[in-house]
N, C-alpha and C. Protein backbone atom coordinates (compact mmCIF):
# COMPACT_ATOMS: atom_id res chain seq x y z
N UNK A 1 167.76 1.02 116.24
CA UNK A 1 168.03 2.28 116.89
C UNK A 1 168.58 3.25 115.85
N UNK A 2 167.89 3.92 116.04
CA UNK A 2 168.63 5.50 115.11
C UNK A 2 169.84 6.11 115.32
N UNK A 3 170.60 6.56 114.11
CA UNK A 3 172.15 7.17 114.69
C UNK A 3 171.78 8.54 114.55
N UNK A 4 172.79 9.11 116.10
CA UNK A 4 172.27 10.31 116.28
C UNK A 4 172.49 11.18 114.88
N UNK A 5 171.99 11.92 115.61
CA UNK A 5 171.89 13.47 114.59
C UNK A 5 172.33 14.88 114.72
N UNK A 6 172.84 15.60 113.90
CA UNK A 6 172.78 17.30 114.74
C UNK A 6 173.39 17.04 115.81
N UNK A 7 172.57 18.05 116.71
CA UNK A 7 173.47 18.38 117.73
C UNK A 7 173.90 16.87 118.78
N UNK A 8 173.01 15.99 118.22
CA UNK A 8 173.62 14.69 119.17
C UNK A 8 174.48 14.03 118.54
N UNK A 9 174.98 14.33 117.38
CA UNK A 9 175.92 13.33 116.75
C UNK A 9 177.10 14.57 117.42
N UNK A 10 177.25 15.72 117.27
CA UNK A 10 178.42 16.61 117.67
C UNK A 10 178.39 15.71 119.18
N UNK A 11 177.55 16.08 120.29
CA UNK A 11 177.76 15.66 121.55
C UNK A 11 178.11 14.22 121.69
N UNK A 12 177.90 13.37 120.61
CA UNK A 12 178.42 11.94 120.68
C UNK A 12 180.39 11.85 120.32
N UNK A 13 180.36 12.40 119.33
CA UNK A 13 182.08 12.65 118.49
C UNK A 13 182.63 13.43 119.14
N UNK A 14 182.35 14.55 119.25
CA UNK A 14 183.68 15.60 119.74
C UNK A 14 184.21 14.99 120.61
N UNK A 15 183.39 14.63 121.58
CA UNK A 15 184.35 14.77 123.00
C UNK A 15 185.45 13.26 123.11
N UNK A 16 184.76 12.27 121.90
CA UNK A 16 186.16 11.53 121.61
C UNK A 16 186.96 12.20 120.97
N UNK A 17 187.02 12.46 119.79
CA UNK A 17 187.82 13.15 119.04
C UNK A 17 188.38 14.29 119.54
N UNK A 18 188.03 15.11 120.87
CA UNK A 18 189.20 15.73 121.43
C UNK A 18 189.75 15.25 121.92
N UNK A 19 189.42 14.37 122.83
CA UNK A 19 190.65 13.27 123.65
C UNK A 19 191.34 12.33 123.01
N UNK A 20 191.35 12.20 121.82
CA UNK A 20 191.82 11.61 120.70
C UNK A 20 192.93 12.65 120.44
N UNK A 21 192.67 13.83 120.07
CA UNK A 21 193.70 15.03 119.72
C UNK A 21 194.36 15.17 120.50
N UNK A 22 194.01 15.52 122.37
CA UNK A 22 195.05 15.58 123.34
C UNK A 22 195.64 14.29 123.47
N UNK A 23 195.40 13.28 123.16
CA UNK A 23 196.35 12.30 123.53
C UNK A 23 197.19 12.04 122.29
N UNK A 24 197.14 12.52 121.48
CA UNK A 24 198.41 12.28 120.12
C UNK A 24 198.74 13.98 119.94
N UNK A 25 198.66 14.46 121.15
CA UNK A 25 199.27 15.98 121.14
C UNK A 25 200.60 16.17 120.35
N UNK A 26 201.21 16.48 119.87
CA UNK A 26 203.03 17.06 119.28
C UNK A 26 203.41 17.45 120.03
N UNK A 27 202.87 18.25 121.16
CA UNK A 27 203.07 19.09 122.19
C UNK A 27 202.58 18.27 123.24
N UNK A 28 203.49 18.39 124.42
CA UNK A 28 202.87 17.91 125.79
C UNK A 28 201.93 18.25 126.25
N UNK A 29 200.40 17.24 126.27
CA UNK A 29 198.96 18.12 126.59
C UNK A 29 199.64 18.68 127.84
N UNK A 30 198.48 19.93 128.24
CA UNK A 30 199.01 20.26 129.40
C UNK A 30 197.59 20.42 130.49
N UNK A 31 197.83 19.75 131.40
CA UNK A 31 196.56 19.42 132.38
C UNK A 31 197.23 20.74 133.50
N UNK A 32 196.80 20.94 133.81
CA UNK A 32 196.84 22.12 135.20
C UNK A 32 195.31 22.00 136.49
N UNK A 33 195.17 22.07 137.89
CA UNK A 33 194.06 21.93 138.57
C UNK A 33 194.21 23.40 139.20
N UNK A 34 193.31 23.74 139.34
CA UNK A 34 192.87 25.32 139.86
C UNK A 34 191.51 25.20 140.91
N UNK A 35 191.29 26.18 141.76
CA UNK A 35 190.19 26.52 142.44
C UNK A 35 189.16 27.51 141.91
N UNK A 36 188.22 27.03 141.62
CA UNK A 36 187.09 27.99 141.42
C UNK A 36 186.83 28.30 142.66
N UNK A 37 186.66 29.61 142.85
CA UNK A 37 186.29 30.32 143.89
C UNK A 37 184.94 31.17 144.12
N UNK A 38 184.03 30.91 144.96
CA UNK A 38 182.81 32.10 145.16
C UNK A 38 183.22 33.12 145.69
N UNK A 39 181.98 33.78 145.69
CA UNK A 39 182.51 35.59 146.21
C UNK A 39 182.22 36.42 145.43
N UNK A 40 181.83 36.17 144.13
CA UNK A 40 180.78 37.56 143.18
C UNK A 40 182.11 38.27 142.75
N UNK A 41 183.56 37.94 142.52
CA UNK A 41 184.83 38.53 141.83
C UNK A 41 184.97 37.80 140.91
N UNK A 42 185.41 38.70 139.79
CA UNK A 42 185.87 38.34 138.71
C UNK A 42 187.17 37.46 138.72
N UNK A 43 186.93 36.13 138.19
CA UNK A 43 188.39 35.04 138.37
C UNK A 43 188.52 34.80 136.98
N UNK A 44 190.05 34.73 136.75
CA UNK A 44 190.62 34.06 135.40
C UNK A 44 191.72 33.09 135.86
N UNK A 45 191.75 32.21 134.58
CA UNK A 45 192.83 31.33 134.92
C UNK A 45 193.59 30.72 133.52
N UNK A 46 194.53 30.44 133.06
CA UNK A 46 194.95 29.99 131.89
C UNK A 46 196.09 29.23 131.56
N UNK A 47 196.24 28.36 130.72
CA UNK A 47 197.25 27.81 130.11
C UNK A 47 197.89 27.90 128.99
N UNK A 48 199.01 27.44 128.23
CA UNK A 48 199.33 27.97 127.36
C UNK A 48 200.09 26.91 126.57
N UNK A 49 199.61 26.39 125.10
CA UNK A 49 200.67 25.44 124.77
C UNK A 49 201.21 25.53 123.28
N UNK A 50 202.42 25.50 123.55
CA UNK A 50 203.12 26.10 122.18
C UNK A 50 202.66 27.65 121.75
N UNK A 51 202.25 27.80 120.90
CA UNK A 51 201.42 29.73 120.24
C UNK A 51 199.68 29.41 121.01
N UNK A 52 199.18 28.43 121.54
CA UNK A 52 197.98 28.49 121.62
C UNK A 52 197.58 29.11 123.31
N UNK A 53 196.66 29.37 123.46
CA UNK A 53 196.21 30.14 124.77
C UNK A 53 194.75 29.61 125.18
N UNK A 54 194.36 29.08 126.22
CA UNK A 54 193.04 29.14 126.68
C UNK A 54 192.73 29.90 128.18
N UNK A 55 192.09 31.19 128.60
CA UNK A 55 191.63 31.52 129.51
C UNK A 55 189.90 31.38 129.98
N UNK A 56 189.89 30.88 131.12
CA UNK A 56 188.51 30.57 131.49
C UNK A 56 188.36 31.47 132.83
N UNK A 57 187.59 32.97 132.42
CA UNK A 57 186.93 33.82 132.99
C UNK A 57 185.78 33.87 133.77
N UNK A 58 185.76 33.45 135.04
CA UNK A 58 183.91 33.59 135.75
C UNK A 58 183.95 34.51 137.11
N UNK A 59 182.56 34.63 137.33
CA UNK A 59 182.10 34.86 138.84
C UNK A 59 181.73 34.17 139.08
N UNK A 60 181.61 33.37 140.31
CA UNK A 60 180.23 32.53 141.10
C UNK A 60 179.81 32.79 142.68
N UNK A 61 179.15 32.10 142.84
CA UNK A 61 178.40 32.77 144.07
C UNK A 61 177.90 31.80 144.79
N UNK A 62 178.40 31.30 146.43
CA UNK A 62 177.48 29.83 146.97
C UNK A 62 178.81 29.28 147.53
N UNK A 63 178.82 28.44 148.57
CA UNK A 63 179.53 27.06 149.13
C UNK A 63 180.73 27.67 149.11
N UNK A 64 181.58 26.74 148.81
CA UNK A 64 183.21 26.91 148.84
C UNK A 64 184.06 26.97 147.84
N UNK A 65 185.31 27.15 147.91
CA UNK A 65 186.31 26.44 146.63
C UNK A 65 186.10 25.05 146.40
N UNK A 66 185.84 25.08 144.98
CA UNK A 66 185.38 23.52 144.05
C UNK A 66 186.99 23.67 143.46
N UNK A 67 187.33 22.29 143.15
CA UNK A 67 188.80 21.73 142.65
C UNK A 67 188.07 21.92 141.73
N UNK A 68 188.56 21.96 139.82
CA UNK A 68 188.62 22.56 139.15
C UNK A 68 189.69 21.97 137.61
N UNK A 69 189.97 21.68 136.47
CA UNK A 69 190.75 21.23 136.10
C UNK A 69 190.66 21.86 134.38
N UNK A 70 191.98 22.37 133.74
CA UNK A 70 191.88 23.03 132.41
C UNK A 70 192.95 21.95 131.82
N UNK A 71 192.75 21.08 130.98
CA UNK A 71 193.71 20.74 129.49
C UNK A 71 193.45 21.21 128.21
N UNK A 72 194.96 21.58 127.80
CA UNK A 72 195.12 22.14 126.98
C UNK A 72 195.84 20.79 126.16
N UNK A 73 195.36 20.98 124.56
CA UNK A 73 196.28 19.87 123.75
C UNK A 73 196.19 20.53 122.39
N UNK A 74 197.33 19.86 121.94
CA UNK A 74 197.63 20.52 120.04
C UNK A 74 197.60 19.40 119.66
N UNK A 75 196.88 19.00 118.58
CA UNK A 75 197.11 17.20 117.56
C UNK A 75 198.23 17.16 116.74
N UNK A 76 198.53 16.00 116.68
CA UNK A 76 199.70 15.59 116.28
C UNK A 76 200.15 16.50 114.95
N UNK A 77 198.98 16.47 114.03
CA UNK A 77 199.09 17.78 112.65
C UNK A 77 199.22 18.76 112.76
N UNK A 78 199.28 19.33 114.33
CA UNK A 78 199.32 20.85 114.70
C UNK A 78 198.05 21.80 114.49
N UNK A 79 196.52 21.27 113.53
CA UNK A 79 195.87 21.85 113.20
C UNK A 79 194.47 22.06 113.94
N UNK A 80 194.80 21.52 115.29
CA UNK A 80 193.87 21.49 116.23
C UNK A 80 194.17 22.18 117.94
N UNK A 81 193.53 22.57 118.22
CA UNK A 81 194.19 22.73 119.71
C UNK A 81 192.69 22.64 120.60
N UNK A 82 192.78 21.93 121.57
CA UNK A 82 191.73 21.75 122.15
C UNK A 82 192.27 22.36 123.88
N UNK A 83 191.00 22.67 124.35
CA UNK A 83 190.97 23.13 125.91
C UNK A 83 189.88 22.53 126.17
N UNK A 84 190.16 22.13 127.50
CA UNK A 84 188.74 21.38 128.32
C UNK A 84 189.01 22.47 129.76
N UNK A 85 187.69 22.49 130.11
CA UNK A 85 187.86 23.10 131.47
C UNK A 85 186.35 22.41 132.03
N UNK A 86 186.90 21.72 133.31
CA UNK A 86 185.82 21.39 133.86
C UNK A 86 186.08 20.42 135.36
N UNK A 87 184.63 20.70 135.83
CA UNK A 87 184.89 20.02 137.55
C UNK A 87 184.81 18.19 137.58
N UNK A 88 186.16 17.81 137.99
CA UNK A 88 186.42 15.90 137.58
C UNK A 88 185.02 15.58 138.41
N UNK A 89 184.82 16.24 139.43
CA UNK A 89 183.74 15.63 140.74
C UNK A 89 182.27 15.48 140.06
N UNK A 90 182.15 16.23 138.70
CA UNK A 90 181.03 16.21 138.01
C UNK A 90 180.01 17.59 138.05
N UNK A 91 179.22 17.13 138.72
CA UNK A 91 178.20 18.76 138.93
C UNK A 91 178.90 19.38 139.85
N UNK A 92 178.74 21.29 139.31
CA UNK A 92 178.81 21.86 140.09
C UNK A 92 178.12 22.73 141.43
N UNK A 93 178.35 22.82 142.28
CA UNK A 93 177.21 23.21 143.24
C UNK A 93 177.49 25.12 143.11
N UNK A 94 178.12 26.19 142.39
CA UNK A 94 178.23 27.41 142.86
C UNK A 94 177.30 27.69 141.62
N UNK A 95 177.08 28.75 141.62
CA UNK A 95 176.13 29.40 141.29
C UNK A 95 176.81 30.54 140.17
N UNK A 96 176.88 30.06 139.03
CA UNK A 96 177.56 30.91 138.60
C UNK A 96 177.45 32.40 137.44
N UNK A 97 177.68 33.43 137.88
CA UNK A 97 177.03 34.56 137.25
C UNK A 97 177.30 34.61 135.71
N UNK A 98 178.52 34.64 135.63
CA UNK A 98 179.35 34.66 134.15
C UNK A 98 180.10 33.54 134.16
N UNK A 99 180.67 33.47 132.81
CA UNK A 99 181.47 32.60 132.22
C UNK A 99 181.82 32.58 130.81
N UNK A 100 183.12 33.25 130.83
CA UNK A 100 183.83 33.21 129.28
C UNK A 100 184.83 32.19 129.12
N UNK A 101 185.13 31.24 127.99
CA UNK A 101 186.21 30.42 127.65
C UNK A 101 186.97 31.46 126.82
N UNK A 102 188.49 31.97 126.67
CA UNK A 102 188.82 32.02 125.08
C UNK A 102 189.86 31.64 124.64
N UNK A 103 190.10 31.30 123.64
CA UNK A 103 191.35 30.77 122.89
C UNK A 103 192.36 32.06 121.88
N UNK A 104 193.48 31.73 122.11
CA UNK A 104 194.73 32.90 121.09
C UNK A 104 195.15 31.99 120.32
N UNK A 105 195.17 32.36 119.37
CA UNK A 105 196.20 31.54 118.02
C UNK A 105 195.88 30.59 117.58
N UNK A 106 193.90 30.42 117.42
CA UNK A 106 193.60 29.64 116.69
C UNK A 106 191.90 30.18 116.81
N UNK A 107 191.06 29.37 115.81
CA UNK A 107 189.67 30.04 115.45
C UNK A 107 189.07 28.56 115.84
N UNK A 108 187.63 29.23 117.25
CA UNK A 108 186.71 27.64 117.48
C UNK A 108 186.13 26.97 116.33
N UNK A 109 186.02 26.10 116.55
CA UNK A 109 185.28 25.18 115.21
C UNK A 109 184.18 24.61 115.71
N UNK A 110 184.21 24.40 117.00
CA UNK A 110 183.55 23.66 117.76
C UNK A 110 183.26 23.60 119.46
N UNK A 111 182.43 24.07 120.31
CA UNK A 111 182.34 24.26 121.26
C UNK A 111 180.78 24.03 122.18
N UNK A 112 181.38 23.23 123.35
CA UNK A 112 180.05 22.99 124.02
C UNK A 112 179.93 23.45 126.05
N UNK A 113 179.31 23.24 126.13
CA UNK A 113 178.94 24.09 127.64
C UNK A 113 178.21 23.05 128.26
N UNK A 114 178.60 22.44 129.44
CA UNK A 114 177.52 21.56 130.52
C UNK A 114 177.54 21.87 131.85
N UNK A 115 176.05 21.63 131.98
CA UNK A 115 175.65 21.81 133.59
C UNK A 115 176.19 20.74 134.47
N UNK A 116 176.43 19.99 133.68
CA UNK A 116 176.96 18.76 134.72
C UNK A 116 178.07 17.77 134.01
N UNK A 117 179.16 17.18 134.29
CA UNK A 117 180.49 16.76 134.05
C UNK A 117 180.15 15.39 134.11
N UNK A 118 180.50 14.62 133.33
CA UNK A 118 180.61 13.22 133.26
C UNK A 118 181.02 12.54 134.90
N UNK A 119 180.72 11.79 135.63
CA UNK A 119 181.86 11.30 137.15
C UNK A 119 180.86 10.93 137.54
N UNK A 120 181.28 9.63 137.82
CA UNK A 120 180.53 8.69 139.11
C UNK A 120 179.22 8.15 138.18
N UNK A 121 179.17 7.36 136.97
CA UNK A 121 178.31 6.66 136.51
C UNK A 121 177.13 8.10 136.18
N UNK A 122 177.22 8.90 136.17
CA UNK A 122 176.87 10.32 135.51
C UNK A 122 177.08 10.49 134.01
N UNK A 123 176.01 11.02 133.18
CA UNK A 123 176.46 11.92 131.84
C UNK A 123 176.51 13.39 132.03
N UNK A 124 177.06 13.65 130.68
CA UNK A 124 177.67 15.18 130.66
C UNK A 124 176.11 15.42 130.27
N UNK A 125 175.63 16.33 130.80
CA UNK A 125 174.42 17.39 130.53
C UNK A 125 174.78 18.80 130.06
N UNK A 126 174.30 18.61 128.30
CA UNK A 126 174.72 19.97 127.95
C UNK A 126 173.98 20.84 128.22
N UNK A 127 174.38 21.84 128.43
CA UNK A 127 173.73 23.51 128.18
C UNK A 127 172.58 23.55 127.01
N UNK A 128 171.18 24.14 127.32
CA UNK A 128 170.60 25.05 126.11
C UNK A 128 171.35 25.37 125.40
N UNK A 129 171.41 25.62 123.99
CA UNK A 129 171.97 26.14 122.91
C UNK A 129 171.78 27.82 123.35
N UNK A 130 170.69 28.05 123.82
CA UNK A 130 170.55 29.10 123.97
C UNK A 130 171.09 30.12 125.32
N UNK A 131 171.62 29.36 126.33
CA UNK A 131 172.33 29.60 127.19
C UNK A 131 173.86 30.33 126.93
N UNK A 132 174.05 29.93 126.04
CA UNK A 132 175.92 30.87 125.61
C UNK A 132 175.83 30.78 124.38
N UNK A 133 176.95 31.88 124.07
CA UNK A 133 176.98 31.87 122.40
C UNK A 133 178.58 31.59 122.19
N UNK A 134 178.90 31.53 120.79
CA UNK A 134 180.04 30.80 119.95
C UNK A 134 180.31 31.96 119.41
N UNK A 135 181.85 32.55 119.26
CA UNK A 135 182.41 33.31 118.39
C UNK A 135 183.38 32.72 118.07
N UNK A 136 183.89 33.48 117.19
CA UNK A 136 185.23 32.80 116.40
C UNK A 136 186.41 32.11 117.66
N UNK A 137 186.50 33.10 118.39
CA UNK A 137 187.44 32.82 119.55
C UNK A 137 187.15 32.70 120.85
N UNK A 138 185.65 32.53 121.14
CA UNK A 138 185.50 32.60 122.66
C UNK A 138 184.45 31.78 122.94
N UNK A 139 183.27 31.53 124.14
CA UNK A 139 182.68 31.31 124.60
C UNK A 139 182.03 31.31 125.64
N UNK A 140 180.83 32.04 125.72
CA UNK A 140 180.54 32.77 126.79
C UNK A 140 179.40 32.70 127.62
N UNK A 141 178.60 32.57 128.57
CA UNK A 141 177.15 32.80 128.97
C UNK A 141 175.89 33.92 128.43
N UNK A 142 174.92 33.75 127.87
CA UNK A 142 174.17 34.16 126.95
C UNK A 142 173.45 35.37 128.18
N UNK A 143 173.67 36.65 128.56
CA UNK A 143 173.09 37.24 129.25
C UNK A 143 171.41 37.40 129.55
N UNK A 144 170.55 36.77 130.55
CA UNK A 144 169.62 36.92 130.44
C UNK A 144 169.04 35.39 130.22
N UNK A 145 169.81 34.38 129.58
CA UNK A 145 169.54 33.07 129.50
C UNK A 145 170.15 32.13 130.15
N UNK A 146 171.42 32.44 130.84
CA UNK A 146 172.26 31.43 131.13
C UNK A 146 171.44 30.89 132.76
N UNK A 147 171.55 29.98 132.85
CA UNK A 147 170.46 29.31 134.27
C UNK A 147 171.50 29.08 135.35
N UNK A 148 172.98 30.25 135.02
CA UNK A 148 173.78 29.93 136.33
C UNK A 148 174.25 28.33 136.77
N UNK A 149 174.37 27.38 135.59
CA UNK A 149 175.02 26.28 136.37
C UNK A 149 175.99 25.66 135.02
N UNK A 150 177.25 25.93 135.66
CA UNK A 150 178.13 24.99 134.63
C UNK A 150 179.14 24.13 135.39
N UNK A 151 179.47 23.26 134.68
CA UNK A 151 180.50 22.28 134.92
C UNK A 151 181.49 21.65 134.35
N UNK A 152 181.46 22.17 133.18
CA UNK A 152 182.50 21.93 132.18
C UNK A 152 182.21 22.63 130.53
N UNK A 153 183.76 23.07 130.09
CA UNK A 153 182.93 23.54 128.72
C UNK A 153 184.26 22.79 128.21
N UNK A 154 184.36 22.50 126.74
CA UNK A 154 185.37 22.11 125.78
C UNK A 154 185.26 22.59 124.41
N UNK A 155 186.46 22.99 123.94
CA UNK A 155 186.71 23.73 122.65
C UNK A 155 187.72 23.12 122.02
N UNK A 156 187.35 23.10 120.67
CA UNK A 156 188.08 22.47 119.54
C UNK A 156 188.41 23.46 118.81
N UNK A 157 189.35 24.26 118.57
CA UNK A 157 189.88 24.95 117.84
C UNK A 157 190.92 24.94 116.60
N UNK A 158 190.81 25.33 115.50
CA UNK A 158 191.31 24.94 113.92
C UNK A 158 192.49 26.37 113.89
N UNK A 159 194.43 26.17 114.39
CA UNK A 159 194.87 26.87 114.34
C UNK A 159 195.44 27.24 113.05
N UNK A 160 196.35 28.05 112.99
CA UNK A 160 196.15 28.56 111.35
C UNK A 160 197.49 28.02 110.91
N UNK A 161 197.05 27.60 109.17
CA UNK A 161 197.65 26.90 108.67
C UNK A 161 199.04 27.24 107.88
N UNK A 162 200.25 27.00 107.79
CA UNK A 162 201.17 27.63 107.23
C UNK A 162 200.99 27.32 105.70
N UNK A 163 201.20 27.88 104.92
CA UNK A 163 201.03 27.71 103.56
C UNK A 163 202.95 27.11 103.19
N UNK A 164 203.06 26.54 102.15
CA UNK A 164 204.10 26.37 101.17
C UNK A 164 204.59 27.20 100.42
């Protein structure tokens, strides 16, 4: 068998190696559960740990309030801070128009987007590449490409380093 590659070796590692980082946090990861809500309004929601910040910005549209869940973690070196935001139940059923992740007080290194959440003998199904784009600090739905279905996104972020 072949070892992955590209974008399947990222989708194989990261998502240990962030839960690797939140669990040897310096800082108390910080888990928080929220309601995504339909209704075509603009919703934000955020956490905050130590100098770092993650807000996860959407509309959606369809069904009801879906339970919902954001961790935030800093690694033990301080030189990481990761946010997860995503539905534990797995896929989501709303329909969703937009969707921004962003992070304060540190630059992404690394970031992915899925239609569907790991739960219940399920894999995480990533997003098209071409569905959202990556900036230094955010992550967002690709206007015109995004196919309206997410369920989780996670960001690895490289905060800045104090010099000697």
């Amino acid at each position: 068998m072949a070892a992955p590659s590209g974008r399947g070796l990222w989708a194989a590692l990261v998502p240990a190696a962030l839960l690797c980082a939140a669990a040897r946090a310096a800082g108390q990861p910080s888990a928080a559960e929220f309601d995504v809500r339909p209704g075509g309004e603009v919703h934000a929601f955020s956490r905050s740990l130590e100098d770092y910040t993650c807000t996860f910005t959407y509309s959606a549209q369809g069904g009801t309030n879906e339970q919902w869940q954001m961790n935030v973690g800093v690694s033990e070196d301080n030189q990481l801070f990761s946010c997860s935001v995503w539905r534990p139940q797995g896929k989501s059923y709303l329909f969703f128009t937009q969707f921004k992740a962003e992070v304060k007080g540190a630059k992404i290194e690394y970031a992915m987007a899925y239609s569907q959440a790991a739960a219940g003998g399920q894999s995480d199904i990533p997003l098209k590449q071409e569905e959202f784009e990556v900036t230094e600090t955010t992550v967002a739905h690709r206007e015109g490409k995004f196919r309206f279905e997410l369920s989780k996104l996670m960001i690895v972020a490289r905060t800045p380093r104090d010099e000697l």
